[in-house]
N, C-alpha and C. Protein backbone atom coordinates (compact mmCIF):
# COMPACT_ATOMS: atom_id res chain seq x y z
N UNK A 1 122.81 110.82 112.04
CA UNK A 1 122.03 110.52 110.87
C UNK A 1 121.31 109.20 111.10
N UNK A 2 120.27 109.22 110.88
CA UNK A 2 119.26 107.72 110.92
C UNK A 2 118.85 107.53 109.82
N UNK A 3 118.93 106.09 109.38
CA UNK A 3 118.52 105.06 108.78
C UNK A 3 117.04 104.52 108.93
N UNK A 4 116.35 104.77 108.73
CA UNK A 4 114.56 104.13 109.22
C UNK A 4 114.27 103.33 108.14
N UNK A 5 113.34 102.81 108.24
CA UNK A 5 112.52 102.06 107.73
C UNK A 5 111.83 102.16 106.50
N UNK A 6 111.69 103.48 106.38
CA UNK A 6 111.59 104.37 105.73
C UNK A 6 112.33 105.09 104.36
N UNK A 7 113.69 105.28 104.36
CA UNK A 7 114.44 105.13 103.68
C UNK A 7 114.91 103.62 102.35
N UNK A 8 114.92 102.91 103.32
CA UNK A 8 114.26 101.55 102.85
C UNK A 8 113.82 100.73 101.28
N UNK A 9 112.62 101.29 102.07
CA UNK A 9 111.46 100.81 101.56
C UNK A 9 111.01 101.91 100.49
N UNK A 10 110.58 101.39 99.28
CA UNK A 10 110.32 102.84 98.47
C UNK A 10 108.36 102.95 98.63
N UNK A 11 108.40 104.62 98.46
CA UNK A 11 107.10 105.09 98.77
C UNK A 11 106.36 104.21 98.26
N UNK A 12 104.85 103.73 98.80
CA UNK A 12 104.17 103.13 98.36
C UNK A 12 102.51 103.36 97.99
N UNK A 13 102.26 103.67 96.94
CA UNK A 13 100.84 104.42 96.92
C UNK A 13 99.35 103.96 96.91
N UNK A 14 99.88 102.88 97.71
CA UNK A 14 98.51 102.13 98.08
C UNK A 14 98.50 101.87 99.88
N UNK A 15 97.51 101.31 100.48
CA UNK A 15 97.41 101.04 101.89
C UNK A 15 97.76 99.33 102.06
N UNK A 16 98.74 99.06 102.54
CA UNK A 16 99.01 97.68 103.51
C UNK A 16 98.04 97.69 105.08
N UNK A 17 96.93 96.86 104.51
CA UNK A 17 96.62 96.94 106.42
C UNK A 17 96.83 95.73 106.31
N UNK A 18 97.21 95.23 107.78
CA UNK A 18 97.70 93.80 108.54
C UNK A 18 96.40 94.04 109.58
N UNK A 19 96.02 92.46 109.60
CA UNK A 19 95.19 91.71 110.93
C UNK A 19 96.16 90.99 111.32
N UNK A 20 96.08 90.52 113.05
CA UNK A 20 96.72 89.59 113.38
C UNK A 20 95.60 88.40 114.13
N UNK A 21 95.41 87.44 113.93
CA UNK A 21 94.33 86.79 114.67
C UNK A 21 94.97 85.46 115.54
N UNK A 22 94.84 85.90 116.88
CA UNK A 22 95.00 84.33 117.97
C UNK A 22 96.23 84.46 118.29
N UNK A 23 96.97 85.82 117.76
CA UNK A 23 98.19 86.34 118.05
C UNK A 23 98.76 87.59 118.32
N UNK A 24 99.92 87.56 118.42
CA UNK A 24 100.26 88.91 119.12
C UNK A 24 100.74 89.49 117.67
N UNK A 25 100.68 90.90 117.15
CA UNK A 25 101.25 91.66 116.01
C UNK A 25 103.05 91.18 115.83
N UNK A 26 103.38 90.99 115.08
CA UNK A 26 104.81 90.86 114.78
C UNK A 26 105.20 92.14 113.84
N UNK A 27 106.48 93.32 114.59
CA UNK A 27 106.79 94.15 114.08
C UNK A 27 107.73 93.83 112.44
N UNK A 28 108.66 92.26 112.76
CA UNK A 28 109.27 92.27 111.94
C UNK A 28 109.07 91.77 110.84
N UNK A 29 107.45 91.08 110.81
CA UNK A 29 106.71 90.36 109.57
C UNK A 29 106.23 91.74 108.77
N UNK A 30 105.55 92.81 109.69
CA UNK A 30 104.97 93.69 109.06
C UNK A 30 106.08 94.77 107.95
N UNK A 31 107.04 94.39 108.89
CA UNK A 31 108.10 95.21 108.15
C UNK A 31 108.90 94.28 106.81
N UNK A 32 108.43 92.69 107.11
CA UNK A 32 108.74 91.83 105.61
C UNK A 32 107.43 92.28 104.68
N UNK A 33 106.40 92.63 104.99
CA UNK A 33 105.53 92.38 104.27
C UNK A 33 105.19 93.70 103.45
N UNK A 34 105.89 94.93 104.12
CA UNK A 34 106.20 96.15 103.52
C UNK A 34 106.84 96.45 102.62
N UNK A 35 107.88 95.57 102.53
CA UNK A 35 108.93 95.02 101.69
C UNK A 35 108.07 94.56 100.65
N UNK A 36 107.76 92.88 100.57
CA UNK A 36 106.96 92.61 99.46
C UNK A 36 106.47 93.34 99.18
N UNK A 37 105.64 94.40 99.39
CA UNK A 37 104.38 94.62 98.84
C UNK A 37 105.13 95.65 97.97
N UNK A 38 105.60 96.09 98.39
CA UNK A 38 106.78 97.37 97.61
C UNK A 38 106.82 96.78 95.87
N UNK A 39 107.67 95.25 96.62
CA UNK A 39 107.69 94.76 95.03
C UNK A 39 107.00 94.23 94.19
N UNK A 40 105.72 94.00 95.05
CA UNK A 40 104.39 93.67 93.89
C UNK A 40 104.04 95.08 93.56
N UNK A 41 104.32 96.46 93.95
CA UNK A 41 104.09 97.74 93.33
C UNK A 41 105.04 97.78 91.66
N UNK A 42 106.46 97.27 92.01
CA UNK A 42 106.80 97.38 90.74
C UNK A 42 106.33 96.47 89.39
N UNK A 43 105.66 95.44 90.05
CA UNK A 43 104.93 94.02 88.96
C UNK A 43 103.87 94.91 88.44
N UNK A 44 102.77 95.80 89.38
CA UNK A 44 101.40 95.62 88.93
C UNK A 44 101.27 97.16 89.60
N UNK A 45 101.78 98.02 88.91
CA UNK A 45 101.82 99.57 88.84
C UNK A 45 100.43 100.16 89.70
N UNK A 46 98.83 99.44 89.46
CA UNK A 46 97.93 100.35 89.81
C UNK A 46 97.28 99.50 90.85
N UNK A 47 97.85 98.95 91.64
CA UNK A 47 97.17 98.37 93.25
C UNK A 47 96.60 99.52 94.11
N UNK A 48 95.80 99.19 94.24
CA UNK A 48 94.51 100.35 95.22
C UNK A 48 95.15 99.64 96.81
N UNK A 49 95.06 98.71 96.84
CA UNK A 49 95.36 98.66 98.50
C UNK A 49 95.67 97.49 98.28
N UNK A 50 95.82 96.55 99.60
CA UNK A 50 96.53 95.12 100.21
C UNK A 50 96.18 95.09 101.01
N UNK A 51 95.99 94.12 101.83
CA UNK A 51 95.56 93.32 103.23
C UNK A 51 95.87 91.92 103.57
N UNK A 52 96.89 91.85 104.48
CA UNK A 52 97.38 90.86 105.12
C UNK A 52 96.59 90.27 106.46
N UNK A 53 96.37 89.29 106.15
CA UNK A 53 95.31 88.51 107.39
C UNK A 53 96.76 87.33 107.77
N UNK A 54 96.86 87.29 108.79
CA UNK A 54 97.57 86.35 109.72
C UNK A 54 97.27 85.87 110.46
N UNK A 55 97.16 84.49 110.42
CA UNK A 55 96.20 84.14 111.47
C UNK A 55 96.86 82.69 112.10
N UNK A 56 97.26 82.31 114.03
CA UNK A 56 97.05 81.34 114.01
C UNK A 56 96.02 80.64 114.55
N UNK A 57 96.45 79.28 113.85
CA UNK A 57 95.26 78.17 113.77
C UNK A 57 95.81 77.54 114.90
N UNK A 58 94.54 76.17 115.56
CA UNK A 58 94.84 75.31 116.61
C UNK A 58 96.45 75.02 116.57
N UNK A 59 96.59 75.28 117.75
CA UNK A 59 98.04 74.32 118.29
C UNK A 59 97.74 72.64 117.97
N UNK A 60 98.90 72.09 117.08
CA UNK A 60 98.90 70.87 117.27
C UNK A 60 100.06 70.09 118.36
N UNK A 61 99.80 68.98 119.11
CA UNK A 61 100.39 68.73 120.02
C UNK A 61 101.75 68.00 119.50
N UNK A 62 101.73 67.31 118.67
CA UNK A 62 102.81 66.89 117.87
C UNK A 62 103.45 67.32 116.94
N UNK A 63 102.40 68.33 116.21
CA UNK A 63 103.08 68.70 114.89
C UNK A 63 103.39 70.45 115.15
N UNK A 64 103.53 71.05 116.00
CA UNK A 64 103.28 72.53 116.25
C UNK A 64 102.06 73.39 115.95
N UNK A 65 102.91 74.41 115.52
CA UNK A 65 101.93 75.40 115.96
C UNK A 65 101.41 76.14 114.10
N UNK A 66 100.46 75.88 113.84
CA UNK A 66 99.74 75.72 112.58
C UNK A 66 99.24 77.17 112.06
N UNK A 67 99.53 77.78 110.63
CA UNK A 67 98.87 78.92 110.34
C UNK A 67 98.26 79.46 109.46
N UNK A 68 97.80 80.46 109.08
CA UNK A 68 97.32 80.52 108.03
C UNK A 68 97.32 82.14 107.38
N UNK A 69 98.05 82.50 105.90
CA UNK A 69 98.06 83.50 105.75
C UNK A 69 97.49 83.67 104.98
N UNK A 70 96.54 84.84 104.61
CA UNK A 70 96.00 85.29 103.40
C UNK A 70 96.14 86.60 102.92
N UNK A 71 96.45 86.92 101.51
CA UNK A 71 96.61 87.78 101.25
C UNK A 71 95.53 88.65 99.77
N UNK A 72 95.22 89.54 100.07
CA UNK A 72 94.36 90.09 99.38
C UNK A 72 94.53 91.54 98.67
N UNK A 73 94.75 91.38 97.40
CA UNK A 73 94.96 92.54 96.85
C UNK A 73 94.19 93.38 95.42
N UNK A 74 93.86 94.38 96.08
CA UNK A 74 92.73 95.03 94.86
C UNK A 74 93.17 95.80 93.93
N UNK A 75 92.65 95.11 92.90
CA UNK A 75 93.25 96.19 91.53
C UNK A 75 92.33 96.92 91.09
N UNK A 76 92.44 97.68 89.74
CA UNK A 76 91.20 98.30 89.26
C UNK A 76 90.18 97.24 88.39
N UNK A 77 89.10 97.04 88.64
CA UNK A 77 88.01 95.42 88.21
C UNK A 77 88.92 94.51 88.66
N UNK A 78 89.28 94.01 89.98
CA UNK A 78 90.04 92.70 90.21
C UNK A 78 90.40 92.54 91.26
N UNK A 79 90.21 91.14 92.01
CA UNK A 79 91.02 91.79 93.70
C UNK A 79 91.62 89.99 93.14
N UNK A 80 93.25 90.09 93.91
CA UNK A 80 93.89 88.79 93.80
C UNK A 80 93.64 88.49 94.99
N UNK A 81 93.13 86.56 95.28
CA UNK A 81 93.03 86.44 96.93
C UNK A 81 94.51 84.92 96.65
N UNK A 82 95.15 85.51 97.90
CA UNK A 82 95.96 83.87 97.96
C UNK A 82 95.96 83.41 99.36
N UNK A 83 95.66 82.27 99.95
CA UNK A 83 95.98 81.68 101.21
C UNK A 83 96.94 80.70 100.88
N UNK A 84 97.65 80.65 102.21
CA UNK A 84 99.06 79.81 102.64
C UNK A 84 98.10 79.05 103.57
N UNK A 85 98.21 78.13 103.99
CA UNK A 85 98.41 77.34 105.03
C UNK A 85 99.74 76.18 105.74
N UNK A 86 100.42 76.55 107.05
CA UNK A 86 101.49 75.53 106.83
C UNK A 86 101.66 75.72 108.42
N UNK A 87 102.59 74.97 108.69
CA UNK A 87 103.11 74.61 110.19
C UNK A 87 104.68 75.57 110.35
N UNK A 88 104.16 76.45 111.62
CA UNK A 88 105.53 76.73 112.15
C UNK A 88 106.21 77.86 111.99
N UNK A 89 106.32 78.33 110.28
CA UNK A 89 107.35 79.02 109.88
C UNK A 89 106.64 80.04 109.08
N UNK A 90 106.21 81.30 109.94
CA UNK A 90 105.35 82.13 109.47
C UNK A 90 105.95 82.78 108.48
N UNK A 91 106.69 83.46 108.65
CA UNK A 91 107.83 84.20 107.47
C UNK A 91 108.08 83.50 105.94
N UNK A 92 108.28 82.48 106.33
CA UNK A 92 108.25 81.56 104.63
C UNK A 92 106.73 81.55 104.25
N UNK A 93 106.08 81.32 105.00
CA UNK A 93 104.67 81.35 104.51
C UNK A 93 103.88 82.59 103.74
N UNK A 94 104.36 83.88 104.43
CA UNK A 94 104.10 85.12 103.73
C UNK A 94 104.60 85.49 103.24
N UNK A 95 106.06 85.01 102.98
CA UNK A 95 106.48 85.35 101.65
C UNK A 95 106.32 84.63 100.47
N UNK A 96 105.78 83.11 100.29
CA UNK A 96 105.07 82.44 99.19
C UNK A 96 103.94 83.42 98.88
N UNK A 97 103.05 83.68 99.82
CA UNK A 97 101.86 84.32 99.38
C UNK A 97 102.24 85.55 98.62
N UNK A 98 102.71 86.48 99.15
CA UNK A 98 103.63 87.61 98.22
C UNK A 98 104.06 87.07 96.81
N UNK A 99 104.52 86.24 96.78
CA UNK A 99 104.98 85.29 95.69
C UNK A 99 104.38 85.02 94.46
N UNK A 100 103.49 84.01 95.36
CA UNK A 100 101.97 83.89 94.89
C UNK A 100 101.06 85.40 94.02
N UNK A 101 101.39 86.31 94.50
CA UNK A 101 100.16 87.51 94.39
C UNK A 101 100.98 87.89 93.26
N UNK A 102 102.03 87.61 93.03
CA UNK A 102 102.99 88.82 92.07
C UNK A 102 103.09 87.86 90.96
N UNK A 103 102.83 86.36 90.81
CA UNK A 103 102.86 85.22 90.15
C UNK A 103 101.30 86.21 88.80
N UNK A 104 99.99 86.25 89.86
CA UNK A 104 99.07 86.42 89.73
C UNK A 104 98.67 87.70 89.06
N UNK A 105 99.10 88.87 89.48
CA UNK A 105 99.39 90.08 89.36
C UNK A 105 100.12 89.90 87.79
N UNK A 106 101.56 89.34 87.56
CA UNK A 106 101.96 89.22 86.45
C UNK A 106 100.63 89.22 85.26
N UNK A 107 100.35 87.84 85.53
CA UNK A 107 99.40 86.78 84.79
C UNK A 107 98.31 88.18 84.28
N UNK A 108 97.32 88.70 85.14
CA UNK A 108 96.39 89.67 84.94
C UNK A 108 96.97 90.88 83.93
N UNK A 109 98.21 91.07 84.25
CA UNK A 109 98.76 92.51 83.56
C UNK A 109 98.88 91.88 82.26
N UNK A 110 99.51 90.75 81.95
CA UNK A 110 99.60 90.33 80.86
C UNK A 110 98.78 89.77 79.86
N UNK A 111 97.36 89.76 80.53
CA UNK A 111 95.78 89.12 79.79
C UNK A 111 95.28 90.84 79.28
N UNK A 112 95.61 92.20 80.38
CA UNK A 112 94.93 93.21 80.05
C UNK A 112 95.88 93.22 78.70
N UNK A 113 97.50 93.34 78.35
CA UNK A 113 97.81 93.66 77.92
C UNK A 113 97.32 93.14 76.37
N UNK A 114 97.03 91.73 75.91
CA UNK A 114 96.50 90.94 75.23
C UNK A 114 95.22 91.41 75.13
N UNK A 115 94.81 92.15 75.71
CA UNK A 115 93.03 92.52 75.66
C UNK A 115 93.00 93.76 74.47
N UNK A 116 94.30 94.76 75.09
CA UNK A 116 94.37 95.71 74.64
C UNK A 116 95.03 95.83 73.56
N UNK A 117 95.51 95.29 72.88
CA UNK A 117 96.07 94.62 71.50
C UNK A 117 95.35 94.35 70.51
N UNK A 118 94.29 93.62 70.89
CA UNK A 118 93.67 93.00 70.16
C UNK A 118 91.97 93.78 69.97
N UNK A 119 91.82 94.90 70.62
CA UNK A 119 90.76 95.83 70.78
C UNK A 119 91.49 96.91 69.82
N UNK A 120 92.53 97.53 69.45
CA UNK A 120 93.49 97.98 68.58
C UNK A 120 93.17 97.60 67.39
């Protein structure tokens, strides 16, 4: 019996595409970020798609190795954009942005909801 990745993770009815830029693809970010995105599905029910840009930036000689994540997600009239920028620790970084988007995502569901109240 196997366990995948798949099992997991619950179905998701929008598209996650990942870029990787100035780097090599990381299987196990894509598979954190599958995760998040899962749970910004349960925040904000009608996401059309997502796109993860990863990108690193110049090597610094003292301070490491520098990056930058952005994350972009389209709703119906709305796309949320968030960038990270930070040194080193890619994984904490995309998961603030996830963070970030579901912070955002909240915020929007809760202005339609106020819209629609008050059009009532």
């Amino acid at each position: 019996m196997s366990f995948g990745l798949e099992s997991l993770i619950p179905f998701m009815e929008f598209p996650l595409d990942f870029t990787f830029r100035n780097m090599e693809p990381s299987a196990r970010l894509q598979e954190e970020a599958q995760e998040s995105a899962s749970k910004l599905s349960k925040v904000y029910s009608r996401i059309q798609s997502c796109r993860l840009v990863v990108e690193a930036l110049d090597q610094r000689h003292l301070k490491g190795r520098e990056f930058r994540v952005q994350l972009h997600v389209q709703v119906p009239g709305d796309t949320v954009h968030v960038q990270k920028d930070g040194l080193d620790d890619l994984h904490s970084l995309t998961r603030e942005a996830f963070h970030s988007a579901g912070r955002q995502l909240t915020g929007l569901n809760e202005r339609r909801r106020e819209k629609h109240r008050t059009q009532e």
